[in-house]
C-alpha atoms as a PDB file:
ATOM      1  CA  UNK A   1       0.000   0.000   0.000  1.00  0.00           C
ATOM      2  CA  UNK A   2       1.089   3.569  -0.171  1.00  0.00           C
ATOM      3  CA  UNK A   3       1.979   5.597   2.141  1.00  0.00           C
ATOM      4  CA  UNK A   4       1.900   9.743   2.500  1.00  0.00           C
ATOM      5  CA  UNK A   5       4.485  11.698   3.922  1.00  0.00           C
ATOM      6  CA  UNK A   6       3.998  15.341   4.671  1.00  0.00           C
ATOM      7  CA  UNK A   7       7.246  17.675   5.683  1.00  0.00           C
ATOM      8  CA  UNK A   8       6.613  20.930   6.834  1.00  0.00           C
ATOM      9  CA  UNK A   9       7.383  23.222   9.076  1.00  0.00           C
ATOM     10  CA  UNK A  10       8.794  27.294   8.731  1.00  0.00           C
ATOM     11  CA  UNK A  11      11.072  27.854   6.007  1.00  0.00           C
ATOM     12  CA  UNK A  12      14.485  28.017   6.018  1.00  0.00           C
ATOM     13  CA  UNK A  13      14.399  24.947   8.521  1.00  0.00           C
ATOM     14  CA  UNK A  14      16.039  22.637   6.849  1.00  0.00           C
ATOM     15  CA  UNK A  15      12.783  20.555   5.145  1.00  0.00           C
ATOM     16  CA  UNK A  16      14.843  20.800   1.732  1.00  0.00           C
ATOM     17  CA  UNK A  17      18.159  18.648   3.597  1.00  0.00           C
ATOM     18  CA  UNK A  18      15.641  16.813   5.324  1.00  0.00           C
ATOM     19  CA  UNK A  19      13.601  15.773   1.917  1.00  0.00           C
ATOM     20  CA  UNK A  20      16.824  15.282   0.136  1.00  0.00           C
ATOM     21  CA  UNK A  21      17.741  12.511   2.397  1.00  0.00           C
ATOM     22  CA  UNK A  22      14.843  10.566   2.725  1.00  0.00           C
ATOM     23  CA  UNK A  23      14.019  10.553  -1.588  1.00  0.00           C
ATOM     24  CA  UNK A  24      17.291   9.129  -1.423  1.00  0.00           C
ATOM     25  CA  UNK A  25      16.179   6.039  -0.011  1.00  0.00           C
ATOM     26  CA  UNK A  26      14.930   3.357  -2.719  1.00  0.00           C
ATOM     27  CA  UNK A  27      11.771   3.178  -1.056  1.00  0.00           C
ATOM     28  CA  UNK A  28      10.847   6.677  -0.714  1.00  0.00           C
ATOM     29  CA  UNK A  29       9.797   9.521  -3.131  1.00  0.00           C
ATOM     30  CA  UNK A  30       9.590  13.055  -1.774  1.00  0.00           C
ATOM     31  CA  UNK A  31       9.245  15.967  -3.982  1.00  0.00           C
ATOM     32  CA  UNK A  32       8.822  19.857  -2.985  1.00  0.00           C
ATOM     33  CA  UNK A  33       7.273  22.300  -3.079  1.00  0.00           C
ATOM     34  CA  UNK A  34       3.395  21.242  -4.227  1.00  0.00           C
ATOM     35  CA  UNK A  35       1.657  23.949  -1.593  1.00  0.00           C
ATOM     36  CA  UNK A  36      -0.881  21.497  -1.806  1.00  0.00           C
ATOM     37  CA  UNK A  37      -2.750  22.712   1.674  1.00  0.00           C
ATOM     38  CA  UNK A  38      -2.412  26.049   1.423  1.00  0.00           C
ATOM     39  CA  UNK A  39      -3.656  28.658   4.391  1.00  0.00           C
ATOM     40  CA  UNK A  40      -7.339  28.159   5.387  1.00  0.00           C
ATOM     41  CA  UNK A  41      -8.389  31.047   3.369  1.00  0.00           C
ATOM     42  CA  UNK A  42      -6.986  30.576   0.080  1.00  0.00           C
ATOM     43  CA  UNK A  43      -9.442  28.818  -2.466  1.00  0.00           C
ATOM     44  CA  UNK A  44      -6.987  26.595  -3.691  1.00  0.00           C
ATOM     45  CA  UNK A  45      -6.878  24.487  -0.998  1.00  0.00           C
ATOM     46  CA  UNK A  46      -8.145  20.958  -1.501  1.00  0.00           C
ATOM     47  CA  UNK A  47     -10.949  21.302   0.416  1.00  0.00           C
ATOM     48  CA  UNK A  48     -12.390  23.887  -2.401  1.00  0.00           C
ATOM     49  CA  UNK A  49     -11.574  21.685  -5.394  1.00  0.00           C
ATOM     50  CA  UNK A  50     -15.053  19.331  -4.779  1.00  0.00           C
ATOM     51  CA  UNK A  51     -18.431  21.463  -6.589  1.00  0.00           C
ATOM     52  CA  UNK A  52     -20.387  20.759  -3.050  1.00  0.00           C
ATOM     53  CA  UNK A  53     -23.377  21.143  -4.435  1.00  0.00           C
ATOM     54  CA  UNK A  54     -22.864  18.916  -7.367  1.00  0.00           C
ATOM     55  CA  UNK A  55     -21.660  16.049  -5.611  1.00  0.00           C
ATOM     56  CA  UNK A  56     -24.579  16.527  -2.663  1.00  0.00           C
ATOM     57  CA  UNK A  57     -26.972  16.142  -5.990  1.00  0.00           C
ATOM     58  CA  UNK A  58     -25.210  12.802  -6.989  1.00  0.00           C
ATOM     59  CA  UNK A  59     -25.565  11.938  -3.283  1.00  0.00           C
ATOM     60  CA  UNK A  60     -28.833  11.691  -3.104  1.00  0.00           C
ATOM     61  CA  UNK A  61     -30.396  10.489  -6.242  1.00  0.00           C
ATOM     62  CA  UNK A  62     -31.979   7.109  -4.987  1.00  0.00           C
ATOM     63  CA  UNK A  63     -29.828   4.588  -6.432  1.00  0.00           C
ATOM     64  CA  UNK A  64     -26.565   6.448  -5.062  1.00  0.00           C
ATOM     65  CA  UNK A  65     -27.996   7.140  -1.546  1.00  0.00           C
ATOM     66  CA  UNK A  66     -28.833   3.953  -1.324  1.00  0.00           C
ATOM     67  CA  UNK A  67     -25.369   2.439  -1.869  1.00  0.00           C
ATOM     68  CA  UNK A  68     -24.074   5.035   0.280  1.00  0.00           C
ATOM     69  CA  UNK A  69     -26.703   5.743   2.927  1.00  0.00           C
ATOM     70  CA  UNK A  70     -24.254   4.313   5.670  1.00  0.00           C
ATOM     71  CA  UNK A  71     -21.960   6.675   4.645  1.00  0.00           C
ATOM     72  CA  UNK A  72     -22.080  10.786   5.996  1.00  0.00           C
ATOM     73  CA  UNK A  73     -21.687  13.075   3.699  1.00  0.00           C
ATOM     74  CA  UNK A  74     -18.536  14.523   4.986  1.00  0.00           C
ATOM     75  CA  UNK A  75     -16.550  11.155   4.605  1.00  0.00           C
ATOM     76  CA  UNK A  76     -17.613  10.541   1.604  1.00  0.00           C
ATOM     77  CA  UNK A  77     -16.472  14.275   0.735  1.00  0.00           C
ATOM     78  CA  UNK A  78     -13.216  13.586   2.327  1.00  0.00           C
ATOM     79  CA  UNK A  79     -12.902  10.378   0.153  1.00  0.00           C
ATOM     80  CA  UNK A  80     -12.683  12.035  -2.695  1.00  0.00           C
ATOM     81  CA  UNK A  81     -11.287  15.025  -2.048  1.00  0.00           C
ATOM     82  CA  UNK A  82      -8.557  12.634  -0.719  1.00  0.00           C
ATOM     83  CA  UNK A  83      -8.769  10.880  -4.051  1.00  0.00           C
ATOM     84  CA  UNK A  84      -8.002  13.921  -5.592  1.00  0.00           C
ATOM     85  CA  UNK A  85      -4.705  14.822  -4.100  1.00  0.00           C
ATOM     86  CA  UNK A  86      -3.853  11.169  -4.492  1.00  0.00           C
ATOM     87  CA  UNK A  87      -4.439  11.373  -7.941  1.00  0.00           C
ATOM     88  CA  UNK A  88      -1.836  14.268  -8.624  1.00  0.00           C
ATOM     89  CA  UNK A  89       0.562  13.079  -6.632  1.00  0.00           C
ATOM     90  CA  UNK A  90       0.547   9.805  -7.775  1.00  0.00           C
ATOM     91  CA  UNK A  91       0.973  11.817 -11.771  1.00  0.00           C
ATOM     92  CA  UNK A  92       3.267  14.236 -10.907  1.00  0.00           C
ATOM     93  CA  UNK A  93       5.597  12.356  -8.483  1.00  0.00           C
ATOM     94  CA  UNK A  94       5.440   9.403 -11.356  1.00  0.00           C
ATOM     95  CA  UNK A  95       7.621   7.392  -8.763  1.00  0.00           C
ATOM     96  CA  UNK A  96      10.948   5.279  -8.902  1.00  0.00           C
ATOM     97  CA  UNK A  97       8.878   1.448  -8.797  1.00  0.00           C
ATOM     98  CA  UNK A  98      10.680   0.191  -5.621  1.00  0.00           C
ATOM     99  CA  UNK A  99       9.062   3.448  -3.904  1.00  0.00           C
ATOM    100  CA  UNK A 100       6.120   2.970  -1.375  1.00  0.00           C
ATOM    101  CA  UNK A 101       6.252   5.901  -0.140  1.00  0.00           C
ATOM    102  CA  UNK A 102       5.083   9.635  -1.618  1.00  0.00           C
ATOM    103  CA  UNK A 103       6.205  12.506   0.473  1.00  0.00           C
ATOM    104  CA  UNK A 104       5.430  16.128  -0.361  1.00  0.00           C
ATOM    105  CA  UNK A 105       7.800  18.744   1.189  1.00  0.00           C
ATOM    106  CA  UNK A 106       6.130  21.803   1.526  1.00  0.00           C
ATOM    107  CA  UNK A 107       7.751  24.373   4.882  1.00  0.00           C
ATOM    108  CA  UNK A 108       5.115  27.009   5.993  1.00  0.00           C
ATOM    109  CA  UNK A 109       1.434  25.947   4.169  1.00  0.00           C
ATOM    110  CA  UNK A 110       1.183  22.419   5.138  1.00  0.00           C
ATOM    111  CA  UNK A 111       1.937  23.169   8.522  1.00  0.00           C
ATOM    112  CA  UNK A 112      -0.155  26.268   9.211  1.00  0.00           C
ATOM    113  CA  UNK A 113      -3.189  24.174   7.514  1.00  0.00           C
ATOM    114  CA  UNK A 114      -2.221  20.684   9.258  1.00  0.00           C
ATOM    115  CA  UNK A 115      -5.918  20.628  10.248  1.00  0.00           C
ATOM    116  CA  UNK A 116      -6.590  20.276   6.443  1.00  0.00           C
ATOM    117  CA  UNK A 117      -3.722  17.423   6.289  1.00  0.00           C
ATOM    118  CA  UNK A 118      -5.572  15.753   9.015  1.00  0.00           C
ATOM    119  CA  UNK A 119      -9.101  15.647   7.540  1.00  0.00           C
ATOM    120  CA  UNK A 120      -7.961  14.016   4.346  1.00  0.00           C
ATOM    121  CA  UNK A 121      -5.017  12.228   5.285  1.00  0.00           C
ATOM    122  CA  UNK A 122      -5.440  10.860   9.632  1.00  0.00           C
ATOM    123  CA  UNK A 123      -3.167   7.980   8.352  1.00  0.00           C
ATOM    124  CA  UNK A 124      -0.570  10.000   7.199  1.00  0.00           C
ATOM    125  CA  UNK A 125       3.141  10.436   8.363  1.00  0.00           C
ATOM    126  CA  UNK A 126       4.032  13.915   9.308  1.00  0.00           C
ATOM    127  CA  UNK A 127       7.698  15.125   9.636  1.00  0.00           C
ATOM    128  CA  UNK A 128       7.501  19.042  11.001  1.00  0.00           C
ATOM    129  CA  UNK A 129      10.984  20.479  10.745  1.00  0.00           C
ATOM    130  CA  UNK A 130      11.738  23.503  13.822  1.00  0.00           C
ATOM    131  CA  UNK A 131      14.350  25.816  14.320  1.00  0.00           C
ATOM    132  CA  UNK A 132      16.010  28.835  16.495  1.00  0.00           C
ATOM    133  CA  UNK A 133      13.597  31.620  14.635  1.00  0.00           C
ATOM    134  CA  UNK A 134      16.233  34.338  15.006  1.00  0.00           C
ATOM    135  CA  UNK A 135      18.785  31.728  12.595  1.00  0.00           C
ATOM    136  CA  UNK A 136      15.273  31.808  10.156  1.00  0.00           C
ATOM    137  CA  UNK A 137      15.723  35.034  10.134  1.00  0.00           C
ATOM    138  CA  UNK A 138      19.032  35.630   8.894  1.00  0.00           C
ATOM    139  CA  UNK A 139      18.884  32.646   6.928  1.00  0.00           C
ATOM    140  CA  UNK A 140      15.484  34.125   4.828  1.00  0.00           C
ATOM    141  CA  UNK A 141      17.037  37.269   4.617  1.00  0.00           C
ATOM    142  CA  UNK A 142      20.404  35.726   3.265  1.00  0.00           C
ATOM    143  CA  UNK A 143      18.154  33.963   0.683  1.00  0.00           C
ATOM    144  CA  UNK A 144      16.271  37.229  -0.217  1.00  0.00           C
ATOM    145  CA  UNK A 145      19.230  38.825  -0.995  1.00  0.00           C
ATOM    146  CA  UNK A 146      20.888  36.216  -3.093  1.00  0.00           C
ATOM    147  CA  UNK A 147      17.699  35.488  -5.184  1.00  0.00           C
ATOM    148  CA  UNK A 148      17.586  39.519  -5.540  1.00  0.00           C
ATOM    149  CA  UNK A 149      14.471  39.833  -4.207  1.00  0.00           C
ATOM    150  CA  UNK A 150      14.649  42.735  -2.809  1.00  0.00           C
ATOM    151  CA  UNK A 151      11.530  44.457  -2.402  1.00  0.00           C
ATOM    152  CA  UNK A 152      10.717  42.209   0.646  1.00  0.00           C
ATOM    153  CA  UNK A 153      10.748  44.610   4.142  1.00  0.00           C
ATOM    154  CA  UNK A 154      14.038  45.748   3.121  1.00  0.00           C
ATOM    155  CA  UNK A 155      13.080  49.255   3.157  1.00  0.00           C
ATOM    156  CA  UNK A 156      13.509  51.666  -0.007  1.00  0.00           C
ATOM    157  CA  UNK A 157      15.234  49.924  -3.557  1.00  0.00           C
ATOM    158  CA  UNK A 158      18.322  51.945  -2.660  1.00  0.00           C
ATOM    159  CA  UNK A 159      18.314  50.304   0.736  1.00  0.00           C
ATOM    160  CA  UNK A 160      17.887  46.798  -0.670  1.00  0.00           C
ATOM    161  CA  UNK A 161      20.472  46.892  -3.358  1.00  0.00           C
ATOM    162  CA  UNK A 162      23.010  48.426  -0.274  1.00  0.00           C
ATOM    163  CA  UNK A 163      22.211  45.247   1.522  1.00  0.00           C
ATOM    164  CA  UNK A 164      22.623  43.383  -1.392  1.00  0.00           C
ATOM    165  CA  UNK A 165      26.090  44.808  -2.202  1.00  0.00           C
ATOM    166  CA  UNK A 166      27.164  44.538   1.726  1.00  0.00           C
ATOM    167  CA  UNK A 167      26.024  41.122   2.774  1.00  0.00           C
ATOM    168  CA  UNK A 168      26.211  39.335  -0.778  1.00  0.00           C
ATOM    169  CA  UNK A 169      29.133  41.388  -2.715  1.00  0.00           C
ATOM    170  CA  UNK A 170      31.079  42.096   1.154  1.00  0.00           C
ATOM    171  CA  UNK A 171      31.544  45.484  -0.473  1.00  0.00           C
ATOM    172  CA  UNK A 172      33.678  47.032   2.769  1.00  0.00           C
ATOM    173  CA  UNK A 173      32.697  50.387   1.730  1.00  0.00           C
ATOM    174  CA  UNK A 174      28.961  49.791   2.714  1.00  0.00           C
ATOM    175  CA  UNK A 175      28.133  49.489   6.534  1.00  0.00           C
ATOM    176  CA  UNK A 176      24.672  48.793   6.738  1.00  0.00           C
ATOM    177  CA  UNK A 177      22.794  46.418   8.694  1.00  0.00           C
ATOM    178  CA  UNK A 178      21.338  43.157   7.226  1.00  0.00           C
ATOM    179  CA  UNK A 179      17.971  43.001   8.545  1.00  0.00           C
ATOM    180  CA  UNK A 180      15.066  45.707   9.030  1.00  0.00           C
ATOM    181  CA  UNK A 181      12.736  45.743  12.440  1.00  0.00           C
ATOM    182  CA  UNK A 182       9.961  45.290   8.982  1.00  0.00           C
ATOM    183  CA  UNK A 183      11.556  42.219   8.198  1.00  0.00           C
ATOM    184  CA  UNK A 184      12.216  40.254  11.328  1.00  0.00           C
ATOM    185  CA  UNK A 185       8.396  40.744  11.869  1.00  0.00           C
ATOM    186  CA  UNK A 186       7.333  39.380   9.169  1.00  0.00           C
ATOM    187  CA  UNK A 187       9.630  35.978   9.446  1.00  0.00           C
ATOM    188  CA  UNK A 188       8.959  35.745  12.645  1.00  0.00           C
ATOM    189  CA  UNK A 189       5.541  35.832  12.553  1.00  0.00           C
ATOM    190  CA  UNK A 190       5.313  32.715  10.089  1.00  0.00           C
ATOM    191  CA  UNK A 191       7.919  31.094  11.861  1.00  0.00           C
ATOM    192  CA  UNK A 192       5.234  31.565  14.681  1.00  0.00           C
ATOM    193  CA  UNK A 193       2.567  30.090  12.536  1.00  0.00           C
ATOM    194  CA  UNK A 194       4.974  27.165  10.933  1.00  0.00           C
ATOM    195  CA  UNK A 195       5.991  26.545  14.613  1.00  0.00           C
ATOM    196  CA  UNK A 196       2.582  26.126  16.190  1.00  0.00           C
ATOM    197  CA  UNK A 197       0.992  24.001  13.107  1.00  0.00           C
ATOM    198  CA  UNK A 198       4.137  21.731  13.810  1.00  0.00           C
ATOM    199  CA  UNK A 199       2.886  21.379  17.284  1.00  0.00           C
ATOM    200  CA  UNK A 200      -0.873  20.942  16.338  1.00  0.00           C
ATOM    201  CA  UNK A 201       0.549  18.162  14.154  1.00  0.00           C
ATOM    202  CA  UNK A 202       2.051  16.400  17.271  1.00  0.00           C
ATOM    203  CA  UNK A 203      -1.466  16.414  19.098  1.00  0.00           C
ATOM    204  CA  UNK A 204      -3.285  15.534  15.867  1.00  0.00           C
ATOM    205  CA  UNK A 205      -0.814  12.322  14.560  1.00  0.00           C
ATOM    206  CA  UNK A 206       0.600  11.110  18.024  1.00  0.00           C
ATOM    207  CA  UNK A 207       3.316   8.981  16.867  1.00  0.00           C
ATOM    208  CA  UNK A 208       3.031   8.987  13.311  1.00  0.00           C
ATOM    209  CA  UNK A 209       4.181  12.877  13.752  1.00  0.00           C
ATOM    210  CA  UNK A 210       8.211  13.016  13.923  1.00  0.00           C
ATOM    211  CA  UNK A 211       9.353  16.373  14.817  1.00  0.00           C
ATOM    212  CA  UNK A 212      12.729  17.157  13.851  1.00  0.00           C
ATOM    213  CA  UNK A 213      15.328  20.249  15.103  1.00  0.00           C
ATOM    214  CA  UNK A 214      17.839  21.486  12.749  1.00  0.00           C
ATOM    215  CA  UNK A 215      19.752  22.054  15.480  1.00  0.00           C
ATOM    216  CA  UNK A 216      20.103  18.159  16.705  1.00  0.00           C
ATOM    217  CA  UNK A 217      20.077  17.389  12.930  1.00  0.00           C
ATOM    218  CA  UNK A 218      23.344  19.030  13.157  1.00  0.00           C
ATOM    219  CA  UNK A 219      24.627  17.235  15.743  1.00  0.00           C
ATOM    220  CA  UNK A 220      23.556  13.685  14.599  1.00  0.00           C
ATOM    221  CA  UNK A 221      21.400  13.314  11.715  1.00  0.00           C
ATOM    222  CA  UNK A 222      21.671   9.761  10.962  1.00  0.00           C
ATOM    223  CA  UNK A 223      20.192   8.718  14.473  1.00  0.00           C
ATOM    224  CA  UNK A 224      17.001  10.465  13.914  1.00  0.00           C
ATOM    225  CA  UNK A 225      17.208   9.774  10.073  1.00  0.00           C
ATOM    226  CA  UNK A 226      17.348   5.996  11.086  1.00  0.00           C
ATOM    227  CA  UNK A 227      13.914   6.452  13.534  1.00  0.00           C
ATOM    228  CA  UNK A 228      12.001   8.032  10.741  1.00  0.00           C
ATOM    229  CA  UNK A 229      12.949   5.118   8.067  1.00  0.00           C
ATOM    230  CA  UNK A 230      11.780   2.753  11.137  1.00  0.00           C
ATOM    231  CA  UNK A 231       8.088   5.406  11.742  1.00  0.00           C
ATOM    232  CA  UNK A 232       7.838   4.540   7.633  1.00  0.00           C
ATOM    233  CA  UNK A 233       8.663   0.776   7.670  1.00  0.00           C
ATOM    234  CA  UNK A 234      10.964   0.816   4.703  1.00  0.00           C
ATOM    235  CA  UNK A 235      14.133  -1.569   4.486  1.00  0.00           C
ATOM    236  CA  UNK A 236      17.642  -1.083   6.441  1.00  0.00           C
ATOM    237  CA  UNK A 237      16.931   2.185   8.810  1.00  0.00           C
ATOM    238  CA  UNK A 238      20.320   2.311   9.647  1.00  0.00           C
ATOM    239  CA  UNK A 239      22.412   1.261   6.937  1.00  0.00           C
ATOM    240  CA  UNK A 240      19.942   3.947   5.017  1.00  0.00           C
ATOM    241  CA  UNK A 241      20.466   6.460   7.245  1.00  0.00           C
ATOM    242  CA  UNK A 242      23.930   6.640   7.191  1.00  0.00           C
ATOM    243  CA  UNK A 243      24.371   6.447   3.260  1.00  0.00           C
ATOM    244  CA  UNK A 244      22.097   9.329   3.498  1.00  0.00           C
ATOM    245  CA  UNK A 245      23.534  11.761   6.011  1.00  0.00           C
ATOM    246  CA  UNK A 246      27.382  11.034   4.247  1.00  0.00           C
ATOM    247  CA  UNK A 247      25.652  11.753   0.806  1.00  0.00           C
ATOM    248  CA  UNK A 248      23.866  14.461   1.914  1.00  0.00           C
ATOM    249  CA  UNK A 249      26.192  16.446   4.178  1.00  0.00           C
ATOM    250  CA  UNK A 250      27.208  20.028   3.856  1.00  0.00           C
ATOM    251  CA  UNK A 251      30.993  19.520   2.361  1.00  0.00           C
ATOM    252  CA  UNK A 252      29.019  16.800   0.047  1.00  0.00           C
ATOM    253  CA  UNK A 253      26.855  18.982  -1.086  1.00  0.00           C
ATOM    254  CA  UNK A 254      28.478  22.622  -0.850  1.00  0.00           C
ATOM    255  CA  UNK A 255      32.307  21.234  -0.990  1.00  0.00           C
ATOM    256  CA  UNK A 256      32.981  23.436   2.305  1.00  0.00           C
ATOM    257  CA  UNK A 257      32.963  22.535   5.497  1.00  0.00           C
ATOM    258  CA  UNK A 258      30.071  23.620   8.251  1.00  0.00           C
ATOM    259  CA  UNK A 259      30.774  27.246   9.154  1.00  0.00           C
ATOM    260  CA  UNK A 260      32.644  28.579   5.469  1.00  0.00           C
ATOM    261  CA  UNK A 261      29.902  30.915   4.862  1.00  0.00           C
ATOM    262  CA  UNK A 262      29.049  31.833   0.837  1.00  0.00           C
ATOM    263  CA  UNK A 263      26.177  33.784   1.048  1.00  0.00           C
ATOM    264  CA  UNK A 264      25.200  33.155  -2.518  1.00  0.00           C
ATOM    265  CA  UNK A 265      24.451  29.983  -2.066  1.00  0.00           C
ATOM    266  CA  UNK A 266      21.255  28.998  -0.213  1.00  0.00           C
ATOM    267  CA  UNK A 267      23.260  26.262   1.779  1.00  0.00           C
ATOM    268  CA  UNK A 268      24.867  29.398   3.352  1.00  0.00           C
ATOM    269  CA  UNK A 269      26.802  28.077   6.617  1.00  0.00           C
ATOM    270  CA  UNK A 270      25.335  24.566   7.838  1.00  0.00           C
ATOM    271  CA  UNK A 271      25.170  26.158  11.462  1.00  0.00           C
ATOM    272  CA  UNK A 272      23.406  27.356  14.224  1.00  0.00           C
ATOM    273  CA  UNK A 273      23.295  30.647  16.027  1.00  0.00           C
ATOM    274  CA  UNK A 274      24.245  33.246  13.266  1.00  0.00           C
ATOM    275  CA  UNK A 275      21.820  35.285  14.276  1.00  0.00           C
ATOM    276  CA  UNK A 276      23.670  36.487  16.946  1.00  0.00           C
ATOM    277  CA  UNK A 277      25.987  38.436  14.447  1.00  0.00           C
ATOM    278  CA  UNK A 278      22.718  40.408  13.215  1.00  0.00           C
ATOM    279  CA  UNK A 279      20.351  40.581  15.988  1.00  0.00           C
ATOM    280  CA  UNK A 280      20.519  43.700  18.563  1.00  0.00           C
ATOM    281  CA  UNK A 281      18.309  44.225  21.484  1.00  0.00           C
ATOM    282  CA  UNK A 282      15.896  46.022  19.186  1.00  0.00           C
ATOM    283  CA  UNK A 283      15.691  43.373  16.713  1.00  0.00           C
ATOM    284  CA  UNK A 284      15.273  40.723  19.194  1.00  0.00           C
ATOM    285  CA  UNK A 285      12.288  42.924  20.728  1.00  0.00           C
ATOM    286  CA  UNK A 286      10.438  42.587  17.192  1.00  0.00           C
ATOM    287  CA  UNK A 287      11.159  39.587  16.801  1.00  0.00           C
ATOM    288  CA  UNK A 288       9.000  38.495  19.684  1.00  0.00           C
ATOM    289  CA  UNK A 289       6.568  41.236  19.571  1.00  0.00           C
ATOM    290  CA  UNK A 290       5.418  39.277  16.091  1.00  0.00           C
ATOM    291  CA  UNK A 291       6.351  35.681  17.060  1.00  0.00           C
ATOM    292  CA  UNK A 292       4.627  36.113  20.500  1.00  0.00           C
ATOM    293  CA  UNK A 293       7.095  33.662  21.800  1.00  0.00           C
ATOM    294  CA  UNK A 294      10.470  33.061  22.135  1.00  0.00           C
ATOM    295  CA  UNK A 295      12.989  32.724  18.973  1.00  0.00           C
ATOM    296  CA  UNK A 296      14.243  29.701  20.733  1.00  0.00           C
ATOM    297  CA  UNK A 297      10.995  28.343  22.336  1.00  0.00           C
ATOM    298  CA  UNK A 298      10.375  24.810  19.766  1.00  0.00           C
ATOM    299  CA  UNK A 299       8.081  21.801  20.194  1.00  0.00           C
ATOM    300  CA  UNK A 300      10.491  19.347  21.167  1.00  0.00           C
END
């Protein structure tokens, strides 16, 4: 049978390593980013694909209703609204044959519309990735800059193409700092969001929700690589695990070690606790006047 996986959790949290490794295992198949369940409000979720009126018609004609009458109307609208999502992942994912399981890695939507996941797919695994929010700062920002998008809460064009040439160029002439009070409030309120969906996602799964931290990732991937292969039943957890972490490591994928810093790359440093390079008292005071909560405060 197939199985889902769903990765998640704020951006710039490592969901990309994370995804990396696991499609790397024979059995597995994770792609990014679908945005399949998108925030509650935006019509294209799943949930506003089905014509409700349509199907409640085809419902109740006689024949139907009495196949069905057992059935409530909302499972058999989650059925196929499930079916649905299967559908396209099951086309667009087109997966390797040995693979079992379909994982979609999408940081930020999926987790601040796990409710959504939930409805559609209870049986689901759910991997929600967490880290330091002041390092998701600096890390977005880092990524704004170097994808020269620039009009982001970095203050006027002149401004942005300053911080472009000072923290992406190292032009020594330019002193200016990299973030704005603008844009640590608006990462750190979806880090907020990201955060808290990863710990609804804990109470909704129980223990077919892993939550990861970047931070321990760092310290020893392959352990917690090895428990997730277990959580999805595929072959060799440990043997896996390791090929995966070696494969998949910051020199093997950035030829640097953890801590050379290239800012125009978004595998940037492969460390935690830049922030504190960037972050004044100020800064830190936005931060959790948008997060309300602590940068460091995760659902371990």
């Amino acid at each position: 049978m197939t199985r889902y996986l769903f990765i998640t959790g704020p951006n710039r949290s490592g969901t990309t390593w994370v995804g990396n490794m696991l499609d790397s295992h024979h059995e597995i198949a994770v792609l990014g980013e679908a945005a399949i369940f998108r925030t509650i409000s935006d019509t294209a979720s799943p949930e506003s694909w089905l014509d409700a009126d349509a199907f409640e018609h085809w419902r109740t004609t006689s024949t139907t209703a009495t196949f069905f009458g057992d059935i409530s109307r909302s499972d058999l609208e989650a059925a196929a609204r499930r079916g649905m999502v299967e559908a396209i992942i099951k086309q667009r994912w087109n997966p390797k044959p040995t693979a079992r399981v379909l994982g979609d890695r999408t940081p930020y939507h999926t987790a601040a519309n796990i409710e959504a996941v939930h409805r559609l797919f209870p049986d689901a695994v759910v991997v929600p990735l967490c880290r330091d929010g002041r390092d998701v700062v600096v890390s977005s920002a880092y990524k704004q800059l170097a994808q020269r998008n620039l009009g982001l809460h970095f203050g006027t064009l002149d401004e942005a193409e300053a911080r472009y040439r000072a923290h992406i160029e190292g032009d020594p002439g330019i002193e200016i700092p990299l973030l704005t009070p603008d844009f640590v409030r608006f990462i750190a309120k979806r880090w907020s969001e990201a955060t808290r969906g990863g710990e609804r996602a804990s109470q909704l799964f129980g223990s077919r929700c892993i939550t990861l931290s970047y931070e321990s990732l760092l310290e020893n991937a392959a352990d917690y690589l090895a428990n997730l292969f277990r959580v999805l039943g595929v072959s060799q957890p440990e043997a896996s695990a390791h090929r995966a972490t070696e494969a998949h490591s910051f020199r093997a994928v950035t030829g640097r070690d953890r801590g050379d810093a290239d800012p125009t790359s978004l595998a940037r440093s492969g460390i935690a606790g830049a922030w504190q390079e960037h972050f004044d008292d100020g800064l830190l005071q936005a931060f959790r006047d948008a997060a309300e909560r602590e940068p460091d405060d995760l659902p371990m």
